[in-house]
PDB file of N, CA and C in Angstrom:
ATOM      1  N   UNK A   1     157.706  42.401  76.788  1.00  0.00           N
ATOM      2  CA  UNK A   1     158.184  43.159  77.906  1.00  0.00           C
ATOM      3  C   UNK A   1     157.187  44.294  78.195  1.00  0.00           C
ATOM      4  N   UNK A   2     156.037  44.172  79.078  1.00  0.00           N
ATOM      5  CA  UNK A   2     155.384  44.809  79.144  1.00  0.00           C
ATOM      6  C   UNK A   2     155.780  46.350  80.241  1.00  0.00           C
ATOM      7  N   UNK A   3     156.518  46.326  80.595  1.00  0.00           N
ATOM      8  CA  UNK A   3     157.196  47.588  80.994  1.00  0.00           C
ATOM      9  C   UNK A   3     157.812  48.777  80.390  1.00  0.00           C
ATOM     10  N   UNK A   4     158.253  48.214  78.652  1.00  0.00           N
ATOM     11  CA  UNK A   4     158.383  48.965  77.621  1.00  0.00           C
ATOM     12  C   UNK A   4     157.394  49.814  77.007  1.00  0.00           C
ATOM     13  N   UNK A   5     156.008  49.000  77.186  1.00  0.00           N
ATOM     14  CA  UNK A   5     155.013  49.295  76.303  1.00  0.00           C
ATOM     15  C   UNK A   5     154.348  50.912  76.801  1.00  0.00           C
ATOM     16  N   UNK A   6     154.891  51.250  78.412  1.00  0.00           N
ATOM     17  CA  UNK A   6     154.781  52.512  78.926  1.00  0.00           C
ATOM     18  C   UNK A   6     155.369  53.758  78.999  1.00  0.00           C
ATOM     19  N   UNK A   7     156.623  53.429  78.216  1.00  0.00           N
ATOM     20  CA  UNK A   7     158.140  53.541  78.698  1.00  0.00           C
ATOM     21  C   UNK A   7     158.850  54.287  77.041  1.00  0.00           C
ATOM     22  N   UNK A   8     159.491  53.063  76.990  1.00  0.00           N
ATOM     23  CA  UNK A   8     160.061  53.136  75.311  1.00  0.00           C
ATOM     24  C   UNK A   8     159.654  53.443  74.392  1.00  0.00           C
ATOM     25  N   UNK A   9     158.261  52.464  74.366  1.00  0.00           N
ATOM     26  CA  UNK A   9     157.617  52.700  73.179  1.00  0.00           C
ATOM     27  C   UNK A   9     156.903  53.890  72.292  1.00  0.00           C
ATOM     28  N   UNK A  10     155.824  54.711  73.735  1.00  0.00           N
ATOM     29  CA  UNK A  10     155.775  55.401  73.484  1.00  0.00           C
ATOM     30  C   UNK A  10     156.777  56.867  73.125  1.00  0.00           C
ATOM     31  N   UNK A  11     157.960  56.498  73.551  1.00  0.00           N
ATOM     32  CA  UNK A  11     159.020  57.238  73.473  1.00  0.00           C
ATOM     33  C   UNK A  11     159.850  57.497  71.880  1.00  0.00           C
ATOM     34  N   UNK A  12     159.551  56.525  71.530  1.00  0.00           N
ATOM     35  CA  UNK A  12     160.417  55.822  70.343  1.00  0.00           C
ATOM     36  C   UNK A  12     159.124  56.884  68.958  1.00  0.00           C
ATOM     37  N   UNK A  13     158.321  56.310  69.447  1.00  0.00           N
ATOM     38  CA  UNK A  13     156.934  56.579  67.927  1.00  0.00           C
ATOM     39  C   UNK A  13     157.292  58.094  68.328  1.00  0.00           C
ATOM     40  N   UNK A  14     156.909  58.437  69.429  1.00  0.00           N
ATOM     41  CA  UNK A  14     157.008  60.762  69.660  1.00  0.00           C
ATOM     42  C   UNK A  14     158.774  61.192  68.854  1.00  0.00           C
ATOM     43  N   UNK A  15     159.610  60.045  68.870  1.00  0.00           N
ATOM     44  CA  UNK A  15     161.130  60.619  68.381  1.00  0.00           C
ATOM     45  C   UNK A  15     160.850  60.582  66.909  1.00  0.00           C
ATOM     46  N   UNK A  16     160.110  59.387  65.976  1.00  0.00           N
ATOM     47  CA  UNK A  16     159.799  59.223  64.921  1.00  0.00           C
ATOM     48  C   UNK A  16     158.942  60.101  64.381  1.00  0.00           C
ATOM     49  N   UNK A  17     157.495  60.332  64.899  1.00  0.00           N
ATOM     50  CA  UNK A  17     157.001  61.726  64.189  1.00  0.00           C
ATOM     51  C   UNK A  17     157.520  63.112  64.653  1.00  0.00           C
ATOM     52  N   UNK A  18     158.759  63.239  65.877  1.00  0.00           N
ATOM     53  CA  UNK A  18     159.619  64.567  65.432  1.00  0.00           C
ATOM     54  C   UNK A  18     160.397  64.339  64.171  1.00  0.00           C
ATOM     55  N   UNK A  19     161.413  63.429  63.879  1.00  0.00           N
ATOM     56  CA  UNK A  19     162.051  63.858  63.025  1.00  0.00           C
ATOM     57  C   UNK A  19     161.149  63.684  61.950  1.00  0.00           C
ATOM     58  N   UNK A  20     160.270  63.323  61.697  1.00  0.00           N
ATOM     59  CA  UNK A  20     158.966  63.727  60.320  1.00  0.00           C
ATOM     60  C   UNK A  20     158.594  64.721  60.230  1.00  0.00           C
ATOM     61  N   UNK A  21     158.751  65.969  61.460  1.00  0.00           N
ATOM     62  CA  UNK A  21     157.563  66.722  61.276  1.00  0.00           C
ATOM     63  C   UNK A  21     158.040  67.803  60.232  1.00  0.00           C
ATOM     64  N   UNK A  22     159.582  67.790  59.823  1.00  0.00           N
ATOM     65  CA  UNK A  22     159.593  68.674  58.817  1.00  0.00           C
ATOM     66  C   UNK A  22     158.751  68.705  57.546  1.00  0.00           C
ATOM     67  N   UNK A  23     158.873  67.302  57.137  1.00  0.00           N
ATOM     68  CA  UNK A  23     158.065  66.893  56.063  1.00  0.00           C
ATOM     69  C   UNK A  23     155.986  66.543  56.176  1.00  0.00           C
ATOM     70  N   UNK A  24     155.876  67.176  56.766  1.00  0.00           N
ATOM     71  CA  UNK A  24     154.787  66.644  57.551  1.00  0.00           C
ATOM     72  C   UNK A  24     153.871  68.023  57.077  1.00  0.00           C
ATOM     73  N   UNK A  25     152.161  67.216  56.257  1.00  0.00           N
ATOM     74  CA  UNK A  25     151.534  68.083  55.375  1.00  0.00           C
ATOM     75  C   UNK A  25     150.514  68.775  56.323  1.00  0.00           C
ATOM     76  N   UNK A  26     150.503  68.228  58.001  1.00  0.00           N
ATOM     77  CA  UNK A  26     149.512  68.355  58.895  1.00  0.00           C
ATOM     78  C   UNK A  26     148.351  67.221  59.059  1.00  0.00           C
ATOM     79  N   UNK A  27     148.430  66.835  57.890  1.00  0.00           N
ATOM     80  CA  UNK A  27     147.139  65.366  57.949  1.00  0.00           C
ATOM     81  C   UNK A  27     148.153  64.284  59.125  1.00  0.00           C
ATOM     82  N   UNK A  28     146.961  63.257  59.245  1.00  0.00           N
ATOM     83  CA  UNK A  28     147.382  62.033  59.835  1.00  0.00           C
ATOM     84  C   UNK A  28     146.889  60.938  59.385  1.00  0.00           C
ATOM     85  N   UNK A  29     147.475  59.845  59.484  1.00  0.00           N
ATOM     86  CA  UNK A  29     147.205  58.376  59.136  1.00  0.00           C
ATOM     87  C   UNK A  29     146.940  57.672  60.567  1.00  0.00           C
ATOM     88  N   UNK A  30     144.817  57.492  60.267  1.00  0.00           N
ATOM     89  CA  UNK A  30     144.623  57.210  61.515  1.00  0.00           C
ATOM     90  C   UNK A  30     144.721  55.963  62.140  1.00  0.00           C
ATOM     91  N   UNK A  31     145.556  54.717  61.636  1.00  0.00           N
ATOM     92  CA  UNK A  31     146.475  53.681  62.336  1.00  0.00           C
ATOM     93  C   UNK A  31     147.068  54.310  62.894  1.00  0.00           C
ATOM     94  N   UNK A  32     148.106  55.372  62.474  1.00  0.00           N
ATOM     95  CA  UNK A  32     149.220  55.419  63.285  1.00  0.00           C
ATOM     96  C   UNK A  32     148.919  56.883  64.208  1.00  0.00           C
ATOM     97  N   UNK A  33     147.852  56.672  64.850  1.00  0.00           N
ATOM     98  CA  UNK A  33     147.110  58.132  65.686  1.00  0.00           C
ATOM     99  C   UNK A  33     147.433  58.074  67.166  1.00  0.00           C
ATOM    100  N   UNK A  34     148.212  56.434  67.616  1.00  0.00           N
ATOM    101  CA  UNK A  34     148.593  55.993  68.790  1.00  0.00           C
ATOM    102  C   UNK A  34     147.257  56.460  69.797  1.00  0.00           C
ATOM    103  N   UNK A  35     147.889  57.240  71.041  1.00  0.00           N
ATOM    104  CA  UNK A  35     146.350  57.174  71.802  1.00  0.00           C
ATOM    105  C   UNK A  35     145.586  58.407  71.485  1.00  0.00           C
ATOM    106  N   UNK A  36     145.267  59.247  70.559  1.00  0.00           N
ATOM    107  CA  UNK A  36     145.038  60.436  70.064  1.00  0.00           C
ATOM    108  C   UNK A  36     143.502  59.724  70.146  1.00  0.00           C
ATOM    109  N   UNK A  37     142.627  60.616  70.764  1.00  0.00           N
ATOM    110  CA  UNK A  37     141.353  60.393  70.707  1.00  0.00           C
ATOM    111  C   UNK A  37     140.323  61.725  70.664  1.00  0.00           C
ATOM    112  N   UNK A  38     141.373  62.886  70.969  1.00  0.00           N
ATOM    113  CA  UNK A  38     140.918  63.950  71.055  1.00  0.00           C
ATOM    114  C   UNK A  38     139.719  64.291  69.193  1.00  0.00           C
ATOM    115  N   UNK A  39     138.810  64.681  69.201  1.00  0.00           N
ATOM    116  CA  UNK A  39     137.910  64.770  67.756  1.00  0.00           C
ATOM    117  C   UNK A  39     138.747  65.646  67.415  1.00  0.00           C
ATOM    118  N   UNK A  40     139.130  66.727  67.346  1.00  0.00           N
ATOM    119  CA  UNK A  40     140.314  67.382  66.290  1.00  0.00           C
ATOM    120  C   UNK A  40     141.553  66.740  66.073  1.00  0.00           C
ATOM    121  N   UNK A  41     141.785  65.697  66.958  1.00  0.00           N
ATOM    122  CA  UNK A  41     143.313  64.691  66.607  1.00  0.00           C
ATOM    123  C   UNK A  41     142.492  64.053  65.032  1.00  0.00           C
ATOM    124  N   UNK A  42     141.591  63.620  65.783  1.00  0.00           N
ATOM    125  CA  UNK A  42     141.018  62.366  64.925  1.00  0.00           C
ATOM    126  C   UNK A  42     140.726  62.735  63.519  1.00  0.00           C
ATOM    127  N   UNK A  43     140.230  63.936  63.429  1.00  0.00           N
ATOM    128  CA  UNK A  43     139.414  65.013  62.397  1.00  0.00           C
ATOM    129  C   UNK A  43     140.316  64.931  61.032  1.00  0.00           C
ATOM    130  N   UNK A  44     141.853  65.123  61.560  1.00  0.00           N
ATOM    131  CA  UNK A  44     143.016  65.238  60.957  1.00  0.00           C
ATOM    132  C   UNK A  44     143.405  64.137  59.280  1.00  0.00           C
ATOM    133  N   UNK A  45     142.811  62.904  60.200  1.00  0.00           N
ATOM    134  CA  UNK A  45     143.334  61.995  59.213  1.00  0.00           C
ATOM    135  C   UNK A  45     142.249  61.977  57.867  1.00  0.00           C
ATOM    136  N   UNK A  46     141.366  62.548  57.837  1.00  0.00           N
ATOM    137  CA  UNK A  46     140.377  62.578  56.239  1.00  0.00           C
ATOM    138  C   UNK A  46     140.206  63.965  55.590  1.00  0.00           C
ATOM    139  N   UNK A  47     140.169  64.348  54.609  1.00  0.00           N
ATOM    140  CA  UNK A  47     140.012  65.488  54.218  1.00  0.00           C
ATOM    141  C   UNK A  47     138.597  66.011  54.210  1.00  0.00           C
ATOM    142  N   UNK A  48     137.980  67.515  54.451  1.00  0.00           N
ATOM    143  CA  UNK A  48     137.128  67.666  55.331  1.00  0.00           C
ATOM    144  C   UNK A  48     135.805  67.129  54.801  1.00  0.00           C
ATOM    145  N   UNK A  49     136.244  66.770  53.362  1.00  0.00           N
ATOM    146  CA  UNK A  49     134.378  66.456  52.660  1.00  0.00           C
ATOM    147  C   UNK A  49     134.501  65.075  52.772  1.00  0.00           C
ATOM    148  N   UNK A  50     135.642  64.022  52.913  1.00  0.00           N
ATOM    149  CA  UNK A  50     135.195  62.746  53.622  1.00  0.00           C
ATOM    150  C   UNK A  50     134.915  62.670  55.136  1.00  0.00           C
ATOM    151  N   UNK A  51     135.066  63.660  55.737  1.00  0.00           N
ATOM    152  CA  UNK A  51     134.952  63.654  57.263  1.00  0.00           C
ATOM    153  C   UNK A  51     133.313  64.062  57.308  1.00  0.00           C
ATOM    154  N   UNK A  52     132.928  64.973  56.885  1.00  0.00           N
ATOM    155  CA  UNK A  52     131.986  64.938  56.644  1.00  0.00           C
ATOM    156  C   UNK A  52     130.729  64.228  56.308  1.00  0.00           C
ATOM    157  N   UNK A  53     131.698  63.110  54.716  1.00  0.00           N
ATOM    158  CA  UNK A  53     130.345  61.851  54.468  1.00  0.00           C
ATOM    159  C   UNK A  53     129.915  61.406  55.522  1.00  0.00           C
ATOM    160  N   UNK A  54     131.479  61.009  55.875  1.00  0.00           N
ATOM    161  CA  UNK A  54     131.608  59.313  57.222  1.00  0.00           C
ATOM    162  C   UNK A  54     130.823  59.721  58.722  1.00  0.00           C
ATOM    163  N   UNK A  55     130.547  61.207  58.791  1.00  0.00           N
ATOM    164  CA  UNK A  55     130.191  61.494  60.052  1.00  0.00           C
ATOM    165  C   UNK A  55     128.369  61.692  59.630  1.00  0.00           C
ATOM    166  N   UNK A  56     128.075  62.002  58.322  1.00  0.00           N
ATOM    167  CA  UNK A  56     126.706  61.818  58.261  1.00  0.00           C
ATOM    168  C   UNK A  56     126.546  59.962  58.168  1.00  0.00           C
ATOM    169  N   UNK A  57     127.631  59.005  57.442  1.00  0.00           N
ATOM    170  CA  UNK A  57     127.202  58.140  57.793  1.00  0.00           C
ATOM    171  C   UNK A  57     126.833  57.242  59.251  1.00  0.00           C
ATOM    172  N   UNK A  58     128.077  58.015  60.119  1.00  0.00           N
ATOM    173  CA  UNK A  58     127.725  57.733  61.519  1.00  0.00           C
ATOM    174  C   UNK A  58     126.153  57.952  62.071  1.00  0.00           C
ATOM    175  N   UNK A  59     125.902  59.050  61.707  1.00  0.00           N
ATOM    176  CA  UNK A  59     124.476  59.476  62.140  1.00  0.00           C
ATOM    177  C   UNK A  59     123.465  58.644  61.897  1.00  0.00           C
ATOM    178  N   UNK A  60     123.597  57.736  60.319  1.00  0.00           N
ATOM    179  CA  UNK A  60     122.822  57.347  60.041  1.00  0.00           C
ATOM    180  C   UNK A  60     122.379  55.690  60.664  1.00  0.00           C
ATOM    181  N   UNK A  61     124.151  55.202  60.666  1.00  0.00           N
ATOM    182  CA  UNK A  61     124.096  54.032  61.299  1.00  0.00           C
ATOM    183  C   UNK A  61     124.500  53.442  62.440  1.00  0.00           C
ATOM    184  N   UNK A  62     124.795  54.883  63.111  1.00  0.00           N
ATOM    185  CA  UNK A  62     125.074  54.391  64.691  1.00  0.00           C
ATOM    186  C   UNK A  62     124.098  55.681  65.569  1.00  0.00           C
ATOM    187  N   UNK A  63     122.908  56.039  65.184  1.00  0.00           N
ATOM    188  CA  UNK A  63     122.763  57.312  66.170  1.00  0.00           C
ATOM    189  C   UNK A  63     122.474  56.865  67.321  1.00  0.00           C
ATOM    190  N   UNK A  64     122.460  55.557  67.724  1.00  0.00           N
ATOM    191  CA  UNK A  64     122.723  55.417  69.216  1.00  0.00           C
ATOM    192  C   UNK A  64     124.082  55.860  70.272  1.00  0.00           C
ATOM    193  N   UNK A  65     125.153  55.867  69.230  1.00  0.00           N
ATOM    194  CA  UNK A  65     126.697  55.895  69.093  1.00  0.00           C
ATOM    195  C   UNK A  65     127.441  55.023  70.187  1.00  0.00           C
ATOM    196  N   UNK A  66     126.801  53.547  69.981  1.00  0.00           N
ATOM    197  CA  UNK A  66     127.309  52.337  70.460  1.00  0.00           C
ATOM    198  C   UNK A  66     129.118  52.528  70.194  1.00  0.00           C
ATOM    199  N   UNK A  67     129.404  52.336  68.978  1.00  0.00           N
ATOM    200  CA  UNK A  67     130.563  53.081  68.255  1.00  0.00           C
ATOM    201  C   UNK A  67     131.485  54.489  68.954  1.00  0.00           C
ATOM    202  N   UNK A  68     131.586  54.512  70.090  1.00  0.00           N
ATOM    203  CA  UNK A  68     132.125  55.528  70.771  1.00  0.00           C
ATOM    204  C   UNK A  68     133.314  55.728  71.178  1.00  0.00           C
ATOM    205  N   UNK A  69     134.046  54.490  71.028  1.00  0.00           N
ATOM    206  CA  UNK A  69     135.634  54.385  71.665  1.00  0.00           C
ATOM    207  C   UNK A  69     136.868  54.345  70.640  1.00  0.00           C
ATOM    208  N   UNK A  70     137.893  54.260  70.879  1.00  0.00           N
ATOM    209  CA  UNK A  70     139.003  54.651  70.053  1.00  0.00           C
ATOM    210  C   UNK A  70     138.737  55.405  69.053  1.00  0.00           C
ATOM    211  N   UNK A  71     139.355  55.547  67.654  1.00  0.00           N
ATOM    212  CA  UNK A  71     139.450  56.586  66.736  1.00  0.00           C
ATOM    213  C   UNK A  71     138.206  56.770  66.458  1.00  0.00           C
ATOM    214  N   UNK A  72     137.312  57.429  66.723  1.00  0.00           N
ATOM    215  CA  UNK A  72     135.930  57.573  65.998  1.00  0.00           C
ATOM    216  C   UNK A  72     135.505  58.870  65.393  1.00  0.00           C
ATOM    217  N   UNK A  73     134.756  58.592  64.092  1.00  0.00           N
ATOM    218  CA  UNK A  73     134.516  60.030  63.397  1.00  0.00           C
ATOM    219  C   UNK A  73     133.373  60.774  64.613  1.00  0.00           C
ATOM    220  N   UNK A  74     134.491  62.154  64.660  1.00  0.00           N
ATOM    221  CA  UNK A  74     133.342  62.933  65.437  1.00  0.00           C
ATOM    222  C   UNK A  74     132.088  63.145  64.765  1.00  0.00           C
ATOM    223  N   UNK A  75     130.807  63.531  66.005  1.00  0.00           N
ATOM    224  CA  UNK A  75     129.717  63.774  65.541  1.00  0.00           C
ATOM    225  C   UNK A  75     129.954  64.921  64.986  1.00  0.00           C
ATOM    226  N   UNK A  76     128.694  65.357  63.774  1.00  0.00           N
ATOM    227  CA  UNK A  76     128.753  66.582  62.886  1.00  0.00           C
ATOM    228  C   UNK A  76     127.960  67.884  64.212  1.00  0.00           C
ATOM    229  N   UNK A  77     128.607  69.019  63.953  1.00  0.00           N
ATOM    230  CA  UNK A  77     127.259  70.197  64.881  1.00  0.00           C
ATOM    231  C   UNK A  77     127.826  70.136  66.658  1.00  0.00           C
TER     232      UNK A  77
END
């Protein structure tokens, strides 16, 4: 039912991480980041010295940054 998928759905996941957010450490699990693309959404889900590796590894193996769409480790600087 693709009329849900605009509708409900997103409705349903925003009711589920309210009633979490009591328990909620501030990190994120970046499967469940829905359309969060913002680099501080994204930033969220690794702690800062793996965000760090993965973004010097970006540098190393994408500095074209073909790799640019959905969840992606922001660039470092």
């Amino acid at each position: 039912m693709p009329e849900l998928m605009d509708t409900a759905v997103p409705a349903a996941v925003r009711a589920v991480i309210e009633a979490a957010a009591p328990w909620s450490t501030g990190g994120a699990q970046i499967n469940f980041q829905g359309g969060a693309l913002a680099p501080e959404q994204i930033s969220r889900a690794w702690p800062e010295e793996t965000l760090r590796r993965l973004a010097k590894l970006r540098e190393v193996y994408d500095p074209a940054n073909l790799f640019r769409f959905g969840h992606v480790v922001p660039r470092q600087g």
